[in-house]
N, C-alpha and C. Protein backbone atom coordinates (compact mmCIF):
# COMPACT_ATOMS: atom_id res chain seq x y z
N UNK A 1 0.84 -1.20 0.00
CA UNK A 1 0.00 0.00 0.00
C UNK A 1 0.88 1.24 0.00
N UNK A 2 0.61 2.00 -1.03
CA UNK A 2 1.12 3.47 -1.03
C UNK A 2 1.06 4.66 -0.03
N UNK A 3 0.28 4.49 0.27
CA UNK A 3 -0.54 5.28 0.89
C UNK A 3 -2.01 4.71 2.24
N UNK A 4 -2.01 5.21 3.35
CA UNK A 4 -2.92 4.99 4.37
C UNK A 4 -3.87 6.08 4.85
N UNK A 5 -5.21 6.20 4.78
CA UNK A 5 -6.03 7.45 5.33
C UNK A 5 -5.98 7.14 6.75
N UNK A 6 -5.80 7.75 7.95
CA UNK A 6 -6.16 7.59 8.63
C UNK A 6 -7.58 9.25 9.49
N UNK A 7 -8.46 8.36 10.04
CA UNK A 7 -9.48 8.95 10.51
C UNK A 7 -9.40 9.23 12.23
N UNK A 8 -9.44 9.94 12.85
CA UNK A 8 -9.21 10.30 14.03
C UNK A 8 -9.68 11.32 15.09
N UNK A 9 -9.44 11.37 16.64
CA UNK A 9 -9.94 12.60 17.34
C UNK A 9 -9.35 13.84 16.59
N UNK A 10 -9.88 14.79 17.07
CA UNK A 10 -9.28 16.18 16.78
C UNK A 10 -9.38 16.95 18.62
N UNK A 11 -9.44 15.37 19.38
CA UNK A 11 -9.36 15.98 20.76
C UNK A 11 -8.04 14.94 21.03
N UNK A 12 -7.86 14.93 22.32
CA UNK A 12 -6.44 14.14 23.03
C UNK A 12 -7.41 13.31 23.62
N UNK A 13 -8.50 13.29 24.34
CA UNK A 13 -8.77 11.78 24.80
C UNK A 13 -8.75 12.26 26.47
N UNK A 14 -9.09 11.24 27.15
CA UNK A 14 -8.56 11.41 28.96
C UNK A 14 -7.56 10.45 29.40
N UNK A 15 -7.38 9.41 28.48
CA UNK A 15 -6.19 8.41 28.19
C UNK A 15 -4.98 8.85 27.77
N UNK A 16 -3.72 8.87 28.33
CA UNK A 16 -2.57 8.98 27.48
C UNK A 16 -2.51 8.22 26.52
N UNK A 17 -2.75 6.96 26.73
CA UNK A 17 -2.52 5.90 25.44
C UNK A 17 -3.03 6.24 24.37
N UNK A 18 -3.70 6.77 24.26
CA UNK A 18 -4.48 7.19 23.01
C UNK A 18 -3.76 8.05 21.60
N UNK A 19 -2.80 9.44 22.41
CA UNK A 19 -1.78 9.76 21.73
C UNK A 19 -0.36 9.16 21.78
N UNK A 20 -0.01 8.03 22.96
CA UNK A 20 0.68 7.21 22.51
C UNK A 20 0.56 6.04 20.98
N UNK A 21 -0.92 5.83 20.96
CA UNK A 21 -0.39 5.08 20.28
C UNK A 21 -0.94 6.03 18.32
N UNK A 22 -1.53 6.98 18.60
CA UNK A 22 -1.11 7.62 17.43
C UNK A 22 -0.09 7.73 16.68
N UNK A 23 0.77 8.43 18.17
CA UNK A 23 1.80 8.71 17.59
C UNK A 23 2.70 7.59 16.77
N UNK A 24 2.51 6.05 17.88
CA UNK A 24 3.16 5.05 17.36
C UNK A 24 2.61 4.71 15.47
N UNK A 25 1.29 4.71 15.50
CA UNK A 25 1.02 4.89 14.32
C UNK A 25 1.74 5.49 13.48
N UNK A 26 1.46 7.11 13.48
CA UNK A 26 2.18 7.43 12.62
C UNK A 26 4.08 7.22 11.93
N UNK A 27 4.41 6.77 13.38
CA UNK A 27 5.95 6.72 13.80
C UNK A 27 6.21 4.91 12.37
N UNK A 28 5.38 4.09 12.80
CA UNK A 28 5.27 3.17 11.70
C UNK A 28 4.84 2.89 10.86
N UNK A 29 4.14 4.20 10.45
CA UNK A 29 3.89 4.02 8.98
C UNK A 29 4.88 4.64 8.05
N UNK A 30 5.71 5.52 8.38
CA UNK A 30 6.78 6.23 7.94
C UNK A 30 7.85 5.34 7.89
N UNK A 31 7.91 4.74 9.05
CA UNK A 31 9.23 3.35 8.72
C UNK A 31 9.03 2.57 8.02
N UNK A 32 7.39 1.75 7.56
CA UNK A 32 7.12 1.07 6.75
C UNK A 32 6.81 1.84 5.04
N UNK A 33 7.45 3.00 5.42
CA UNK A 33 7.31 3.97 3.88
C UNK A 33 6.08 3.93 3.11
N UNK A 34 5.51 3.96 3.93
CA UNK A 34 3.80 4.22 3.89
C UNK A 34 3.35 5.61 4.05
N UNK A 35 3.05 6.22 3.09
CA UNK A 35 2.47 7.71 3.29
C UNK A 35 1.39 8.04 4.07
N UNK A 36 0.98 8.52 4.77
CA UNK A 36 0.06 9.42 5.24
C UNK A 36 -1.31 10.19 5.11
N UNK A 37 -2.30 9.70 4.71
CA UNK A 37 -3.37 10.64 4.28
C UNK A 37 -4.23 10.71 5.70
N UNK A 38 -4.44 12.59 5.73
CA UNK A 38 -5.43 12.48 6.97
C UNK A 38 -6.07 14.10 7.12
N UNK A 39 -6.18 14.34 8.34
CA UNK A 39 -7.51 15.52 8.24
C UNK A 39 -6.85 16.69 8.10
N UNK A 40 -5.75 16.79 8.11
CA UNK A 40 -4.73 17.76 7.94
C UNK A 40 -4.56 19.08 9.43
N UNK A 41 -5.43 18.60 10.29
CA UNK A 41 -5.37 19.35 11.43
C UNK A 41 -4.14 19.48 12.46
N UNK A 42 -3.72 20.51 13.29
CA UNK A 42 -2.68 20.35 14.34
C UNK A 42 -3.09 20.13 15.36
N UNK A 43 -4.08 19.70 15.59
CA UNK A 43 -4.75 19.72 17.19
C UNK A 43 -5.08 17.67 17.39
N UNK A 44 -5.21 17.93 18.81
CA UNK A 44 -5.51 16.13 19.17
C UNK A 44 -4.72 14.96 18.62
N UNK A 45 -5.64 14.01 18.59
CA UNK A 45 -4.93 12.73 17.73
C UNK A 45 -4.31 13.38 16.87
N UNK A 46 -4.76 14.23 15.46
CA UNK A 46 -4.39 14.60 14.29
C UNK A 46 -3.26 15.01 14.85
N UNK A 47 -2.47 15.86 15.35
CA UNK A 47 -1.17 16.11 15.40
C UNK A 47 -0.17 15.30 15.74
N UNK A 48 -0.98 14.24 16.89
CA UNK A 48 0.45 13.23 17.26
C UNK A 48 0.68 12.64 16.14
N UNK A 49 -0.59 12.16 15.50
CA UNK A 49 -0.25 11.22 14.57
C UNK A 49 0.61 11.63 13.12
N UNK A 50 0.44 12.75 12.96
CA UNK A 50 1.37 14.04 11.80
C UNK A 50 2.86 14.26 12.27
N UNK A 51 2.88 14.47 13.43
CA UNK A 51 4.43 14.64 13.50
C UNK A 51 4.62 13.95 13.90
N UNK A 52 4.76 12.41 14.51
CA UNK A 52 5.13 11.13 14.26
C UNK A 52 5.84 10.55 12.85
N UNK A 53 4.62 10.75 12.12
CA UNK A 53 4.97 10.96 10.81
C UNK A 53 6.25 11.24 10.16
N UNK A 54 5.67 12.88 10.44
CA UNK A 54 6.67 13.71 9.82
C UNK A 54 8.38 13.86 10.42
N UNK A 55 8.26 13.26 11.69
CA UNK A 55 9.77 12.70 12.22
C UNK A 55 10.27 12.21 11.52
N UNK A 56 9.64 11.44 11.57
CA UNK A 56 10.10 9.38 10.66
C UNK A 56 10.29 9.68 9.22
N UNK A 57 10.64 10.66 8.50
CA UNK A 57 10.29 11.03 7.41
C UNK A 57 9.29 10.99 6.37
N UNK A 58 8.52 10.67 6.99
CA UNK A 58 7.30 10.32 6.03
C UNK A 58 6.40 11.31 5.29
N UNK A 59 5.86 10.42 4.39
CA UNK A 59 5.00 11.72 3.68
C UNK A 59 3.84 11.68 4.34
N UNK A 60 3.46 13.25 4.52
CA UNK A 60 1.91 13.44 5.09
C UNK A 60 0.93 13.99 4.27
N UNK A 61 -0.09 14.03 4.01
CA UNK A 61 -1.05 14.61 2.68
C UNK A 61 -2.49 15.11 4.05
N UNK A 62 -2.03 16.10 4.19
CA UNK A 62 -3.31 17.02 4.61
C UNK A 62 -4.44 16.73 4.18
N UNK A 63 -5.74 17.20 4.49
CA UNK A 63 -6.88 17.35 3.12
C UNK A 63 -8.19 18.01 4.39
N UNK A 64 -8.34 19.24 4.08
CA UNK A 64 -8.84 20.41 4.75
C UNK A 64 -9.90 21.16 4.34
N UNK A 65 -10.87 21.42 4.76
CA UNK A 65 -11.91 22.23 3.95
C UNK A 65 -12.13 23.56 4.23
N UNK A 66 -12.03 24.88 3.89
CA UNK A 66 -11.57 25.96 3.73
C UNK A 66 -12.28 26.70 4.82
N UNK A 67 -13.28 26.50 5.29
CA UNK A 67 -13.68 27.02 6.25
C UNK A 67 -13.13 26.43 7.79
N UNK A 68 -12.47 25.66 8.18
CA UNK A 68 -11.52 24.77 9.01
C UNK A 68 -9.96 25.49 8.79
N UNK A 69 -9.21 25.66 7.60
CA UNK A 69 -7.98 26.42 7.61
C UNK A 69 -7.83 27.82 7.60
N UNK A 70 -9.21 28.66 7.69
CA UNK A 70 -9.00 29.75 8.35
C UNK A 70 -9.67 30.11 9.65
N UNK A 71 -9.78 29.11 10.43
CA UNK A 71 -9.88 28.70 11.93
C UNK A 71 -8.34 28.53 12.07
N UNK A 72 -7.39 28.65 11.34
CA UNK A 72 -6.10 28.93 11.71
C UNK A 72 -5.37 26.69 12.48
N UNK A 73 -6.52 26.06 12.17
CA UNK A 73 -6.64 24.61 12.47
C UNK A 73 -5.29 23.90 11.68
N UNK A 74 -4.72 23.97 10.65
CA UNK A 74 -4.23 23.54 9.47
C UNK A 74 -2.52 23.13 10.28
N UNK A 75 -2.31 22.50 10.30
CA UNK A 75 -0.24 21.75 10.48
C UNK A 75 0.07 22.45 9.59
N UNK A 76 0.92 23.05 9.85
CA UNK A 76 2.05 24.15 8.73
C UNK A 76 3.02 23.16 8.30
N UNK A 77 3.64 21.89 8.50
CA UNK A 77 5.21 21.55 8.00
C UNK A 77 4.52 20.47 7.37
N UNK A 78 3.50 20.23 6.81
CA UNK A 78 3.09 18.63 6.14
C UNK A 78 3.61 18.68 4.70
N UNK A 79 3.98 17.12 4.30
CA UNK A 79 4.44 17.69 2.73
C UNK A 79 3.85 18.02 1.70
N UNK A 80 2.29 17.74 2.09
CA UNK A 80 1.19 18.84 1.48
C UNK A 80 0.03 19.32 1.92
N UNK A 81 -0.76 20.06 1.87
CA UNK A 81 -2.10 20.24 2.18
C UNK A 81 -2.82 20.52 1.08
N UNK A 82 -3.77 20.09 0.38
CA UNK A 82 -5.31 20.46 0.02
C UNK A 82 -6.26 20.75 0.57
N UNK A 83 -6.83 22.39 -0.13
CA UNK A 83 -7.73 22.60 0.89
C UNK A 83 -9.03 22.22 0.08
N UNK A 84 -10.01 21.80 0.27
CA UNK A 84 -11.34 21.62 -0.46
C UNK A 84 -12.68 22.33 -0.38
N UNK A 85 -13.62 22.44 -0.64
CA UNK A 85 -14.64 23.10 -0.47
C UNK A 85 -15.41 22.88 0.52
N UNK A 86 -15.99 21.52 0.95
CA UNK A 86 -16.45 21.12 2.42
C UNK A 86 -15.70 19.48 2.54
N UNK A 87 -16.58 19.32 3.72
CA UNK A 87 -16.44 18.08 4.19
C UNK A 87 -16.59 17.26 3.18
N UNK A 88 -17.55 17.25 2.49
CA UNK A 88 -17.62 15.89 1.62
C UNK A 88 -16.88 15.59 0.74
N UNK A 89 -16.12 16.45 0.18
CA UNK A 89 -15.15 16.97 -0.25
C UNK A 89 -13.75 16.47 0.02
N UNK A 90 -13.87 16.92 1.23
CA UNK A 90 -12.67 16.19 2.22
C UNK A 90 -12.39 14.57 2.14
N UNK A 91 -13.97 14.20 2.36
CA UNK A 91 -13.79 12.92 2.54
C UNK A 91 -13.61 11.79 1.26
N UNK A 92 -14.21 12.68 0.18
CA UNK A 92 -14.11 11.81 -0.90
C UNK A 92 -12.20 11.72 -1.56
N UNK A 93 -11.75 13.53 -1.29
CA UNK A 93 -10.49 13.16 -1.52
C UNK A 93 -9.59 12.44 -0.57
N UNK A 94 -9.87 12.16 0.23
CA UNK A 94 -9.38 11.26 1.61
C UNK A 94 -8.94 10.02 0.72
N UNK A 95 -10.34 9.75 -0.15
CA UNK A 95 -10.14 8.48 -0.13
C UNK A 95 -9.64 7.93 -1.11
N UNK A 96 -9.71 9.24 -2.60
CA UNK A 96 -8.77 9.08 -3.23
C UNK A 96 -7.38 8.99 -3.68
N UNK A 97 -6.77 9.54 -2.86
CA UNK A 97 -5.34 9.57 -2.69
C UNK A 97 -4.75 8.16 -1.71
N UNK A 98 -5.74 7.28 -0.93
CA UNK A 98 -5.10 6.29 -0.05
C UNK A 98 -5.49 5.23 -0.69
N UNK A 99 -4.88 3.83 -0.15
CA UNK A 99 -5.06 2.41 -0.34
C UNK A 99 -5.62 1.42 0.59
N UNK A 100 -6.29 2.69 1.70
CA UNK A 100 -6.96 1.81 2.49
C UNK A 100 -7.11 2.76 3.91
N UNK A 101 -7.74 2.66 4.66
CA UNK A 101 -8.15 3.68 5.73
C UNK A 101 -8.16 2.93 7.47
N UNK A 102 -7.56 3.52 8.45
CA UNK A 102 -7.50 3.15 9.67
C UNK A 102 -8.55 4.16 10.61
N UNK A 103 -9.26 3.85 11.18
CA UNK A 103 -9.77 4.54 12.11
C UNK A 103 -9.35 4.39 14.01
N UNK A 104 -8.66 5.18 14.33
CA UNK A 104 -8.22 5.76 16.17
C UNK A 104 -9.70 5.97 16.61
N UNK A 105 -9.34 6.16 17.74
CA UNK A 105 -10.46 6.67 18.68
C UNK A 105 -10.62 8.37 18.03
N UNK A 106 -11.94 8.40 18.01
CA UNK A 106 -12.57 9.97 17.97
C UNK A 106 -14.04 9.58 18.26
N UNK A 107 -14.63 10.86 17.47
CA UNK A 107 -16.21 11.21 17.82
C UNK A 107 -16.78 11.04 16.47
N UNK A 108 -17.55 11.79 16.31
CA UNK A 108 -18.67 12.16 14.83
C UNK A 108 -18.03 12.24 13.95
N UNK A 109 -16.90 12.97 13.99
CA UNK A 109 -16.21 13.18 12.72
C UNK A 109 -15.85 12.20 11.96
N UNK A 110 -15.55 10.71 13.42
CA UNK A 110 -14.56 9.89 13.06
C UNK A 110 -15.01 8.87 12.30
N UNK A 111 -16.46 8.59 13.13
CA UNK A 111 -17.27 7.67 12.90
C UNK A 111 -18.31 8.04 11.51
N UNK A 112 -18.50 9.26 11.22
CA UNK A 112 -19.18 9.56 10.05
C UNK A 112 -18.18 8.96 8.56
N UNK A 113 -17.04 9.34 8.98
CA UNK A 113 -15.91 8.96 7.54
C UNK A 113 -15.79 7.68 7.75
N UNK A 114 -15.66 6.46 8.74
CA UNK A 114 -15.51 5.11 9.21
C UNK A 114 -16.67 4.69 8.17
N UNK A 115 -17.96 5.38 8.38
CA UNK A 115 -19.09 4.22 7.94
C UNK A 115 -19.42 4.78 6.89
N UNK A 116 -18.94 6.08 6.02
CA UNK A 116 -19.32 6.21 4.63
C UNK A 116 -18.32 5.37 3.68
N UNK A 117 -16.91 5.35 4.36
CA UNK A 117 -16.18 4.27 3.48
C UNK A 117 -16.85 2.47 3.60
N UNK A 118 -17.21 2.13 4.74
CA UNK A 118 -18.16 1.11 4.73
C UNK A 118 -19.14 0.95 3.81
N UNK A 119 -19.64 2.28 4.35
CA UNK A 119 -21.08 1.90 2.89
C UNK A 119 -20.59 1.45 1.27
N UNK A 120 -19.71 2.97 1.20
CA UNK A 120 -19.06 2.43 -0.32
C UNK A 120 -18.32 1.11 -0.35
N UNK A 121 -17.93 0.36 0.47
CA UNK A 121 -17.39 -0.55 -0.09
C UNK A 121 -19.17 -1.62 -0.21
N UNK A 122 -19.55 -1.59 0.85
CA UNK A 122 -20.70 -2.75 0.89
C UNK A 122 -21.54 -2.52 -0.65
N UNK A 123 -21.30 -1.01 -1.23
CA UNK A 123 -22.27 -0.82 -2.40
C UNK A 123 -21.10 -1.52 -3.42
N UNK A 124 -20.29 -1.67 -3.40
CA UNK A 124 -19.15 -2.24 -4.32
C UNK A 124 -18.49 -1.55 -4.54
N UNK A 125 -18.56 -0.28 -4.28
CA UNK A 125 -17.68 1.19 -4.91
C UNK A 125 -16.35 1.08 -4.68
N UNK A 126 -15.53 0.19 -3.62
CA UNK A 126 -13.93 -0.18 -3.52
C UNK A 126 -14.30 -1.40 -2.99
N UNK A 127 -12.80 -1.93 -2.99
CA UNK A 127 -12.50 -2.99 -2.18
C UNK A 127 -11.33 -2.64 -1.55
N UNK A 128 -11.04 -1.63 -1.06
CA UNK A 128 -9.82 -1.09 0.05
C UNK A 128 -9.94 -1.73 1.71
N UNK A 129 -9.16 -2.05 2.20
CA UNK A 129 -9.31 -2.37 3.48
C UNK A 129 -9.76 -1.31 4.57
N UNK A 130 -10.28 -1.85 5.13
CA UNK A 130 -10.87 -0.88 6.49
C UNK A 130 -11.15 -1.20 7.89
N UNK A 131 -9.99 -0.38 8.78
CA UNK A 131 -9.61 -0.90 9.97
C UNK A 131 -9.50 -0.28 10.99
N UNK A 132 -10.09 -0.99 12.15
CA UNK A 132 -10.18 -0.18 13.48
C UNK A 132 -9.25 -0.14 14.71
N UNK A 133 -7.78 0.53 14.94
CA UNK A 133 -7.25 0.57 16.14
C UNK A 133 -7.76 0.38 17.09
N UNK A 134 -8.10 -0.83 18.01
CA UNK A 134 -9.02 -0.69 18.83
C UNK A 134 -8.30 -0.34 20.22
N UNK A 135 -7.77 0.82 20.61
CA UNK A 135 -7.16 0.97 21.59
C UNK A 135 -7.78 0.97 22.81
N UNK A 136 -7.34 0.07 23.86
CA UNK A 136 -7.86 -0.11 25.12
C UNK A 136 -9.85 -0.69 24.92
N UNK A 137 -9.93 -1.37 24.02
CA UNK A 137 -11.25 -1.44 23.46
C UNK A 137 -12.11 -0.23 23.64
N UNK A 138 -11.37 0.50 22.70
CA UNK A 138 -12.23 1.99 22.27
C UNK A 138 -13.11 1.06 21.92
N UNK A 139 -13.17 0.40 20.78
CA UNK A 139 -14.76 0.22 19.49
C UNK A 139 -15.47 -1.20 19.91
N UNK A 140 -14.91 -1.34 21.36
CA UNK A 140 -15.66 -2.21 21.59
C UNK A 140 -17.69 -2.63 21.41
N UNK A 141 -17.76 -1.45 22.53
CA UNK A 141 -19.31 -1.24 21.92
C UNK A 141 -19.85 -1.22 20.36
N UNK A 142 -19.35 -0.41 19.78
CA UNK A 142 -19.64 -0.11 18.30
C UNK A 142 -19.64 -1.74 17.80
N UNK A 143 -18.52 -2.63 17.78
CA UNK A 143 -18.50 -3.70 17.18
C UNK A 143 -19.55 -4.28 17.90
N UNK A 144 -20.00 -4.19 19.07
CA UNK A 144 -21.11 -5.40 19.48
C UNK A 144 -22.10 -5.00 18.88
N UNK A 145 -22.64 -3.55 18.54
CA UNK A 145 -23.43 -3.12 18.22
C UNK A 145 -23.91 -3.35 16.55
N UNK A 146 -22.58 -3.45 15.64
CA UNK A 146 -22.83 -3.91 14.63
C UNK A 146 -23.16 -5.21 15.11
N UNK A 147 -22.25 -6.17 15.44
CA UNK A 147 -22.92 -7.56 15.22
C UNK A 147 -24.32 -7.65 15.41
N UNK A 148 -24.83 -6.96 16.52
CA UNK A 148 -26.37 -6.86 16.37
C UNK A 148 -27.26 -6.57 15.41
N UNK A 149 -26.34 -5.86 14.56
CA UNK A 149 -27.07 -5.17 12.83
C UNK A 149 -27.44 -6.63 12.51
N UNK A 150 -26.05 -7.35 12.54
CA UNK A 150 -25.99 -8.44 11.50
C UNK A 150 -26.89 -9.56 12.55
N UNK A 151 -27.59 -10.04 13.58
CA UNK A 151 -28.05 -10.99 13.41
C UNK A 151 -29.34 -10.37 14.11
N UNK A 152 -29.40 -8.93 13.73
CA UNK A 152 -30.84 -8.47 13.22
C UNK A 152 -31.47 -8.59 11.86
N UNK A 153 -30.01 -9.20 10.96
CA UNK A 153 -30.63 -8.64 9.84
C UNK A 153 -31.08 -7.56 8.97
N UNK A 154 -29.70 -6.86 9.32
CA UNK A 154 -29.69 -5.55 8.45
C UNK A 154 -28.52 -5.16 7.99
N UNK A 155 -27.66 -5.79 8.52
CA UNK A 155 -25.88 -6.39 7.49
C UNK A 155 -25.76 -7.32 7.47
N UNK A 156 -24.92 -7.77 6.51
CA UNK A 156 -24.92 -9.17 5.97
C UNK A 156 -23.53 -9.48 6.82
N UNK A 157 -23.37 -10.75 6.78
CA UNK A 157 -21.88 -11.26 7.06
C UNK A 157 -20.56 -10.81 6.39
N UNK A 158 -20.75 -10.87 5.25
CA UNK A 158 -20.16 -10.54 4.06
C UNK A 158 -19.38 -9.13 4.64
N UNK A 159 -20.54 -8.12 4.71
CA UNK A 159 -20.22 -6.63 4.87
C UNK A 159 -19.58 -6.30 6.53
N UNK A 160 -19.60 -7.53 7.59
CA UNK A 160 -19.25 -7.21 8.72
C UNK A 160 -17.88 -7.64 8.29
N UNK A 161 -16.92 -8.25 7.70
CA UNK A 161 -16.26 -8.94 7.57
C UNK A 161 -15.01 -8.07 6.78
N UNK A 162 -15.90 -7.21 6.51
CA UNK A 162 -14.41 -5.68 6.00
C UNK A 162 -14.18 -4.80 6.79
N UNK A 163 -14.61 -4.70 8.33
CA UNK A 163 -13.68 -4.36 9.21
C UNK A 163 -12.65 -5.00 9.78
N UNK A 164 -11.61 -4.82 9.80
CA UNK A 164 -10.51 -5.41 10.27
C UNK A 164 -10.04 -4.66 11.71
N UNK A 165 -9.91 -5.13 12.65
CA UNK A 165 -9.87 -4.71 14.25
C UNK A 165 -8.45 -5.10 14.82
N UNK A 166 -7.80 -5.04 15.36
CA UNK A 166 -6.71 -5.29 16.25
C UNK A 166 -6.59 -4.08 16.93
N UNK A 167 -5.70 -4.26 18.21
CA UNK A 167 -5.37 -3.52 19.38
C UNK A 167 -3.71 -3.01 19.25
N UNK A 168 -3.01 -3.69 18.35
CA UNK A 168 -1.68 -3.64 17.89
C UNK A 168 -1.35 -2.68 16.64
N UNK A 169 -0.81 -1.65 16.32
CA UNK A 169 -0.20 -0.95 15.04
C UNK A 169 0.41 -2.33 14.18
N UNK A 170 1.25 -2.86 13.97
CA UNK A 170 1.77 -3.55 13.46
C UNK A 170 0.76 -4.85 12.93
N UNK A 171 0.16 -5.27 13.67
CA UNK A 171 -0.23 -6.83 13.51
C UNK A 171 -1.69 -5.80 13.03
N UNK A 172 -2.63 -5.01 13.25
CA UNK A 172 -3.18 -4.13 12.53
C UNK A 172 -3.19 -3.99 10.34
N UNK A 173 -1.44 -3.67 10.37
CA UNK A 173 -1.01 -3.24 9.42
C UNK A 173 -0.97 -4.61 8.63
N UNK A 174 -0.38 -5.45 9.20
CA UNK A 174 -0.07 -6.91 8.45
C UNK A 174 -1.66 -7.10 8.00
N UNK A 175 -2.96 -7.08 9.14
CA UNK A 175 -4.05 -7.79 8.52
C UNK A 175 -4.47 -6.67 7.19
N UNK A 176 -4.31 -5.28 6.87
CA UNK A 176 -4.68 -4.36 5.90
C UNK A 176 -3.93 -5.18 4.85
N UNK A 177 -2.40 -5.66 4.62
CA UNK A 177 -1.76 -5.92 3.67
C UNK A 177 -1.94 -7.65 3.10
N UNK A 178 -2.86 -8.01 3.98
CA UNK A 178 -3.26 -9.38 3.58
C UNK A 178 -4.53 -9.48 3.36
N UNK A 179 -5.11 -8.37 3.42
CA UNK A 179 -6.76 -8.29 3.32
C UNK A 179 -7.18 -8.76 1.90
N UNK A 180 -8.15 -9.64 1.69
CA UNK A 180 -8.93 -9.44 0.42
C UNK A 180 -10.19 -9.32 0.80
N UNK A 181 -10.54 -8.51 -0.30
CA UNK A 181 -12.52 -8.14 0.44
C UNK A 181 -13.35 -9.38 -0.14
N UNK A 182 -14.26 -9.55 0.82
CA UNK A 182 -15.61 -10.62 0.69
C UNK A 182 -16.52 -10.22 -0.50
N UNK A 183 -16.76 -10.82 -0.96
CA UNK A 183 -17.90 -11.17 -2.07
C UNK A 183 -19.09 -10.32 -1.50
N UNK A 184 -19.23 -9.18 -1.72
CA UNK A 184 -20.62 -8.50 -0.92
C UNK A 184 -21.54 -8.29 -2.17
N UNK A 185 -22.81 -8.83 -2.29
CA UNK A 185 -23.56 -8.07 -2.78
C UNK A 185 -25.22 -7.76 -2.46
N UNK A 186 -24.88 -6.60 -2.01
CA UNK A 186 -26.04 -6.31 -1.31
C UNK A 186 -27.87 -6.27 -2.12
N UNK A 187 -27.45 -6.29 -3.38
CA UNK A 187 -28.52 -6.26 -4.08
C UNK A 187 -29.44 -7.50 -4.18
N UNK A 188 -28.23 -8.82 -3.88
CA UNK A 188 -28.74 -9.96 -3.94
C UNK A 188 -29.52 -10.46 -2.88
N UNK A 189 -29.12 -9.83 -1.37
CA UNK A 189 -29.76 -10.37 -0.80
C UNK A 189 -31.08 -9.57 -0.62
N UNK A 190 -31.08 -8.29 -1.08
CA UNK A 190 -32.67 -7.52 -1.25
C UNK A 190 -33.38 -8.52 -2.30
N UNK A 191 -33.09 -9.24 -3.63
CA UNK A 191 -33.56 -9.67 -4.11
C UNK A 191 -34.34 -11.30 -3.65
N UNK A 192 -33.14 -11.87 -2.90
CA UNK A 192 -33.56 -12.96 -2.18
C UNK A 192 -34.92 -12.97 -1.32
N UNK A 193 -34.75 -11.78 -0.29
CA UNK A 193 -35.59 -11.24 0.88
C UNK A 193 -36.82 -11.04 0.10
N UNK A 194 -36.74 -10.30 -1.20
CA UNK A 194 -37.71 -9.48 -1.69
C UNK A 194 -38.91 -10.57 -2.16
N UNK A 195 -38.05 -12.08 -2.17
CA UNK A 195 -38.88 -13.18 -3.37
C UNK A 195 -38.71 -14.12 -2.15
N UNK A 196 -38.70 -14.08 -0.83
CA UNK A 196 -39.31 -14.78 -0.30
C UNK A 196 -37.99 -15.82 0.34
N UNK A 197 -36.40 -15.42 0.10
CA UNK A 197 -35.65 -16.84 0.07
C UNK A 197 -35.09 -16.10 1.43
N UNK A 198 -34.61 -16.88 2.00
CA UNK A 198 -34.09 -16.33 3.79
C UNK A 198 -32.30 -16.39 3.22
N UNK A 199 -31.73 -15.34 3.05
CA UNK A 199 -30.27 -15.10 2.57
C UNK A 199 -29.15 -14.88 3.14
């Protein structure tokens, strides 16, 4: 992989570990000469995880929406920034420039970009890997909560099965680079459901 999005707080957390292990993030993706794609902010997670980075020599790719970089928000030393028009914006070039996306602990922000790359993949739109740092079981809840989608019957197996979870940076990174995505197609099983077949 060329390139990694990662999604994150734009707060620090009440945990140290939290920007520990950002930072470790970023600190190994630069050794593994893995570039950088992320919210382009200096504040919270976003900064440990940027100048981690940007220590380790790595490349960092900003991606900012113009009303956010004159909130004066923006990392000045990244080896680039784009600024875009809004959020959606943001997020779609997020995802063009990477080969696959990690999500840290955050909030709304974090979790809104987590499950629109979900959706697009479950609609078929990529097959990029997509993965959750689960530090100190941040996403614990969230994952029980999906599994409940799925044996409610409102995600398939298929589509639970492209999150990839570990508690480790490294062993994290190995499951992104061995990932192949599941056979999802969501149309089939509306069609199944729709004609009566249990899918």
């Amino acid at each position: 992989m060329k390139r990694i999005c990662v999604f994150c707080g734009s707060s620090l957390g009440f945990d140290e570990i939290f920007a520990e292990q950002a930072y470790l993030l970023g600190k190994t993706l630069a050794q593994r000469n893995i570039g950088l794609v992320y919210g382009g902010s200096n504040i919270g997670l976003m900064r440990e995880l940027a100048n981690a980075a940007l220590e380790y020599h790595g490349e960092v790719i900003g991606v900012m929406p113009h009303f956010m970089k004159e909130k004066e928000l923006a990392h000045q030393n990244l080896s680039s920034l784009e600024v875009v028009n809004n959020m959606q914006e943001r997020k779609s070039r997020m995802y063009e420039l990477s080969n696959g996306a990690i999500a840290l602990p955050g909030g709304f922000g974090t979790l809104d970009e987590l499950f629109e790359l979900l959706t697009w993949g479950q609609l078929g739109l990529h097959q990029k890997p997509i993965a959750l740092l689960n530090t100190v079981g941040y996403y614990n809840n969230l994952l029980s909560f999906i599994q409940t989608m799925v044996d409610k019957g409102f995600v398939g197996e298929s589509s639970r099965a492209m999150i990839l979870v570990h508690d480790e940076v490294d062993s994290l990174l190995d499951l992104m680079f061995n990932y192949r995505a599941p056979e999802v197609d969501k149309w089939r099983k509306h069609r199944e459901t729709n004609n009566g077949v249990n899918g």
